[in-house]
Protein backbone atom coordinates (compact mmCIF):
# COMPACT_ATOMS: atom_id res chain seq x y z
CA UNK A 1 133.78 148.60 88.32
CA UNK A 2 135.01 145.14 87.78
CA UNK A 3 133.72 142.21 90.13
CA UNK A 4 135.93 139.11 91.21
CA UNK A 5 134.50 135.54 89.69
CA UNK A 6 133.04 134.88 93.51
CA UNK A 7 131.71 138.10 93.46
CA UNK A 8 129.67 137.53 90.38
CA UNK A 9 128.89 133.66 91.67
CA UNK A 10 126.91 135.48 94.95
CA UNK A 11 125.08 138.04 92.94
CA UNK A 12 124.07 135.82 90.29
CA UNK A 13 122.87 133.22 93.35
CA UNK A 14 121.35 136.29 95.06
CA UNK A 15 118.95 137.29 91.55
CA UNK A 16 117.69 133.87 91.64
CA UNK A 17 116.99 134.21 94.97
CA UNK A 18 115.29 137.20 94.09
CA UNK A 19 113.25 135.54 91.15
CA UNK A 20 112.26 132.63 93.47
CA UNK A 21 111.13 134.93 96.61
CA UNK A 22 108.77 137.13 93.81
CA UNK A 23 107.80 134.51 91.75
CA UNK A 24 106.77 132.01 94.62
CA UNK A 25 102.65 132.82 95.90
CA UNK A 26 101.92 135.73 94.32
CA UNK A 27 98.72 134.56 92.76
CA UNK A 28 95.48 135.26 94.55
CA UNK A 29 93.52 131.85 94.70
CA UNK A 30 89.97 131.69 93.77
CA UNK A 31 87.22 129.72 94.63
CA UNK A 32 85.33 128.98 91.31
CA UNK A 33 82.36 127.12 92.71
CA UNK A 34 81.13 125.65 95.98
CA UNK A 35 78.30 123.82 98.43
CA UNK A 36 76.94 123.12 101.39
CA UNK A 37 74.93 119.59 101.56
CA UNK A 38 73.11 118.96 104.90
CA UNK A 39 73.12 115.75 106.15
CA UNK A 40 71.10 113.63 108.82
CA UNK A 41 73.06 110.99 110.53
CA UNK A 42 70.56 108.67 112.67
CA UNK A 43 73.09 108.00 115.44
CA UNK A 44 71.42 105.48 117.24
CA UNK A 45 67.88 107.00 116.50
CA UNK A 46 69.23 110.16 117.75
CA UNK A 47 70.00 112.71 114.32
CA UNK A 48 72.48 114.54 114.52
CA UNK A 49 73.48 116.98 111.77
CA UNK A 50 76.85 117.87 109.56
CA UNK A 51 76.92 120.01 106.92
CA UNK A 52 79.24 118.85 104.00
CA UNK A 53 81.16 121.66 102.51
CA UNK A 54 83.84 121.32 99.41
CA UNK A 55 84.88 123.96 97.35
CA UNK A 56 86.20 124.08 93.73
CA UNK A 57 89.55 125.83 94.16
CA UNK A 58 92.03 127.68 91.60
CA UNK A 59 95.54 128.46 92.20
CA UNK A 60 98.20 129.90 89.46
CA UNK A 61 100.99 128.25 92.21
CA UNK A 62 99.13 124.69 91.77
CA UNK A 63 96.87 123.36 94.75
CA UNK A 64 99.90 122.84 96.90
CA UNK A 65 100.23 126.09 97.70
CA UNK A 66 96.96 126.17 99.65
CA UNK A 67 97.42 126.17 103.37
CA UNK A 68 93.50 127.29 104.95
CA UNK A 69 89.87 126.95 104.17
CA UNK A 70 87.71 128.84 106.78
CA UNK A 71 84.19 128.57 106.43
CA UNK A 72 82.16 131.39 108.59
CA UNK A 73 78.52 132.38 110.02
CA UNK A 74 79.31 135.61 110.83
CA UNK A 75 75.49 136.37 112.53
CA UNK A 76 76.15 133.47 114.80
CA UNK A 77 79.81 134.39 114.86
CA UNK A 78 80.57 130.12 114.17
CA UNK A 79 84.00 129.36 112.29
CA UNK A 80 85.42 126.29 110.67
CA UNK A 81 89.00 125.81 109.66
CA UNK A 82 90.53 123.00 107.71
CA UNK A 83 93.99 122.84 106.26
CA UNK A 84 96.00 121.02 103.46
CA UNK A 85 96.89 118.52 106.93
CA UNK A 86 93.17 117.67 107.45
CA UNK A 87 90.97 118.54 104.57
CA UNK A 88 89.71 116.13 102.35
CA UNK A 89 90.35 116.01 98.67
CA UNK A 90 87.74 114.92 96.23
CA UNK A 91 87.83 114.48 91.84
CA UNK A 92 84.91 114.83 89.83
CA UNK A 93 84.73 115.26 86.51
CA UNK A 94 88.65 115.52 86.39
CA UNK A 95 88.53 118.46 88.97
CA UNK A 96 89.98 118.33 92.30
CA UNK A 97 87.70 119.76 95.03
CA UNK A 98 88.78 120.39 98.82
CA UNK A 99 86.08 120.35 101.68
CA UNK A 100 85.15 118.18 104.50
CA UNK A 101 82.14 115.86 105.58
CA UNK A 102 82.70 116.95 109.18
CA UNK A 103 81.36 120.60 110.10
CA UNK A 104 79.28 120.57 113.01
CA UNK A 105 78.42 122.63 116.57
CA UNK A 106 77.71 121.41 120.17
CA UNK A 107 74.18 121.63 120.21
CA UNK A 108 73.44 119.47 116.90
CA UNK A 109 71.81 122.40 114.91
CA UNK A 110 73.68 123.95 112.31
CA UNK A 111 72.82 127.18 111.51
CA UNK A 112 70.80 128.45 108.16
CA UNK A 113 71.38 131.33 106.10
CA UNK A 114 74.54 133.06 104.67
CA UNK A 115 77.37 131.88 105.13
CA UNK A 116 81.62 132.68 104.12
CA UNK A 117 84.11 131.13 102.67
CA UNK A 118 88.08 132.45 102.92
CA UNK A 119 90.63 130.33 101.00
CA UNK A 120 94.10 131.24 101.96
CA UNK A 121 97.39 130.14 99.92
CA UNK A 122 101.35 129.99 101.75
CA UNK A 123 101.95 133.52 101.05
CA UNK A 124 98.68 134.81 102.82
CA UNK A 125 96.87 135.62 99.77
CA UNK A 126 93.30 135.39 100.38
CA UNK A 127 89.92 135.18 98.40
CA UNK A 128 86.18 135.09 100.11
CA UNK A 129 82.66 133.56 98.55
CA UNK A 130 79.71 133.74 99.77
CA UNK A 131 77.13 130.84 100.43
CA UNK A 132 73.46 130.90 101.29
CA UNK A 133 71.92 127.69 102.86
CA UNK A 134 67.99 127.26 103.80
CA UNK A 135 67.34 123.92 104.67
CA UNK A 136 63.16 122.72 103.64
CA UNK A 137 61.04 124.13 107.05
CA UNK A 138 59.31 120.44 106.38
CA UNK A 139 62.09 117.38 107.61
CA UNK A 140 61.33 114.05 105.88
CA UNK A 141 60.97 110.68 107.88
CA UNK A 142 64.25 109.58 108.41
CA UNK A 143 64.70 106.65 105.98
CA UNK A 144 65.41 102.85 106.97
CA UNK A 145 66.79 100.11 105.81
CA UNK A 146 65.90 96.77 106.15
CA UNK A 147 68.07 93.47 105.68
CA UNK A 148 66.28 89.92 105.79
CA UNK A 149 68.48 87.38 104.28
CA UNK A 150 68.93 87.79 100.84
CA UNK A 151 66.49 90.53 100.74
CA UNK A 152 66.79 94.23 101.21
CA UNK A 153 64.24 97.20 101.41
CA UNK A 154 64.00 100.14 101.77
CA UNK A 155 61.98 103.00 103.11
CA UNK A 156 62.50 106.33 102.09
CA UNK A 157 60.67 109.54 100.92
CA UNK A 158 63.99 111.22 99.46
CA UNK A 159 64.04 111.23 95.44
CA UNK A 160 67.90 109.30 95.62
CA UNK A 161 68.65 106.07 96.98
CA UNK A 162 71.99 105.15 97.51
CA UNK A 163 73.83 101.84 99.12
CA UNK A 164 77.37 102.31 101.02
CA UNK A 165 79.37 99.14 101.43
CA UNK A 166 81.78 98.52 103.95
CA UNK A 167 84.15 95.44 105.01
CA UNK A 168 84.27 93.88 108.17
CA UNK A 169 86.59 96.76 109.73
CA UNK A 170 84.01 99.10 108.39
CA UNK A 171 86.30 100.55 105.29
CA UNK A 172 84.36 102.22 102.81
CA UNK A 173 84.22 99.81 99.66
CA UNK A 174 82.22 101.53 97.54
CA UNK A 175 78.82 102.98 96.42
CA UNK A 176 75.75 100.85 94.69
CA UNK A 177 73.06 102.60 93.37
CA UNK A 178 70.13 100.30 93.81
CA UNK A 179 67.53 99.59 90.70
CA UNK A 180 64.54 99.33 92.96
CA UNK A 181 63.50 100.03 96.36
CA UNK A 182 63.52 96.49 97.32
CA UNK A 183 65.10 93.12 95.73
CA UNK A 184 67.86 90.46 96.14
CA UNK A 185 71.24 91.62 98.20
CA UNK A 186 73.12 89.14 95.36
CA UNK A 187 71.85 90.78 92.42
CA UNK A 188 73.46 94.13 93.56
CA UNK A 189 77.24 92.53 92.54
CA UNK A 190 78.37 93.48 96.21
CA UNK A 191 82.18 92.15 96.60
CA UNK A 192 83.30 89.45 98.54
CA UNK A 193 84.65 91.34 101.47
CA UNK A 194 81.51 93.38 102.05
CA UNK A 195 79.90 93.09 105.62
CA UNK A 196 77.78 95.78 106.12
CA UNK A 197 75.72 98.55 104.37
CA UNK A 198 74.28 101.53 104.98
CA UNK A 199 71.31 103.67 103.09
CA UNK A 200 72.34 107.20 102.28
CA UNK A 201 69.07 108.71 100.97
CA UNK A 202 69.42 112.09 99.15
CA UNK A 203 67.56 115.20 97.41
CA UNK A 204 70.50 116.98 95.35
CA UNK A 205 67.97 119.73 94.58
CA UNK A 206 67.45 120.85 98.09
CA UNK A 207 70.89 119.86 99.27
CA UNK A 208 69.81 117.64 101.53
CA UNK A 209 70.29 113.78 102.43
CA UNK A 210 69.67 111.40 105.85
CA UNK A 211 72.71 108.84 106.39
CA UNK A 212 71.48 105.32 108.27
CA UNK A 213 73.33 103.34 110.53
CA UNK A 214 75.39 100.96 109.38
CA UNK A 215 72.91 97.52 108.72
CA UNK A 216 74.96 94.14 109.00
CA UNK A 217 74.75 91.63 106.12
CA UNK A 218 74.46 88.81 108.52
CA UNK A 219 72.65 85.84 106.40
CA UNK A 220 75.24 86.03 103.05
């Protein structure tokens, strides 16, 4: 059988066709590791909670090629999803981890115990993890921050201290670890555009933390 020049030029078009179509999401993403942080936001004196939830993906087809993270509680029958439009991305340690800061439920209490994650890639591969969260049965004092001048201090039971700096349209700046639980607002190298701060108070080891109101820096 012998084929005409456009015949060949359509079935050589039509193989790569072929090699793109099999080639394109057939790997099976993974989710290598992943958390759940509980966090306390004082709202006015009125906590609230939101779970923070990021997961260390892997995909042969490159991170692009992810289109859903679901989180579920199956026993309460509560579902989360977030997608490559709305998650948020996050590096550490050179690794790029997707999640969100956002999960939460109309009453205010999340729920404990196990939970699921499903990551799903373009071509409807899937992969599941499970997660197991118990929050301490004993709830800290929620912390506080005081500003007085120059002077900050704070009160807090959690093991990490943490300052969040914001401008004056409240744009995260950036993170200050402070060397004592009290001292002088110019010693902490703030920048020149910061206007406000906030104490975000944490214990890694229980996955917990308590996020303050925003304080003003009104006397720099």
């Amino acid at each position: 059988m012998v084929f005409s020049r456009p015949a060949i030029r359509h079935l050589y078009l039509f193989f790569l066709f072929l090699i793109a179509l099999f080639s394109c999401s057939q790997g099976t993403p993974e989710i290598i590791h992943g958390s759940l942080e509980l966090v306390y936001y004082e709202n006015g004196g009125n906590p609230m909670e939101r779970f923070t939830f990021f997961i260390l993906p892997r995909d042969d087809d490159g991170l692009e090629d992810l289109e859903e993270l679901w989180l579920f509680h199956d026993w309460e029958g509560l579902s989360w999803c977030f997608t490559s439009k709305n998650w948020t991305m996050e590096t550490a340690d050179g690794e790029n981890w997707i999640g969100t800061r956002a999960i939460a439920v109309e009453d205010g209490t999340l729920p404990r115990g196990q939970f699921r994650a499903v990551l799903i890639d373009k071509g409807g591969n899937r992969t599941e993890r499970l997660f197991s969260f118990d929050a301490p049965p004993e709830q800290r004092p929620f912390p506080y921050l005081a500003i007085t001048g120059d002077q900050y201090r704070i009160y807090s039971q959690y093991p990490e201290q943490n300052l969040l700096v914001y401008d004056n349209e409240g744009n995260y700046l950036l993170t200050i670890t402070p060397p004592a639980a009290e001292g002088n607002l110019s010693a902490l190298g703030l920048p020149s555009q910061a206007e406000s701060i906030a104490l975000w108070a944490r214990d890694p080891s229980r996955l917990v933390s308590a996020f303050t109101d925003i304080v003003p820096l009104h006397d720099l």
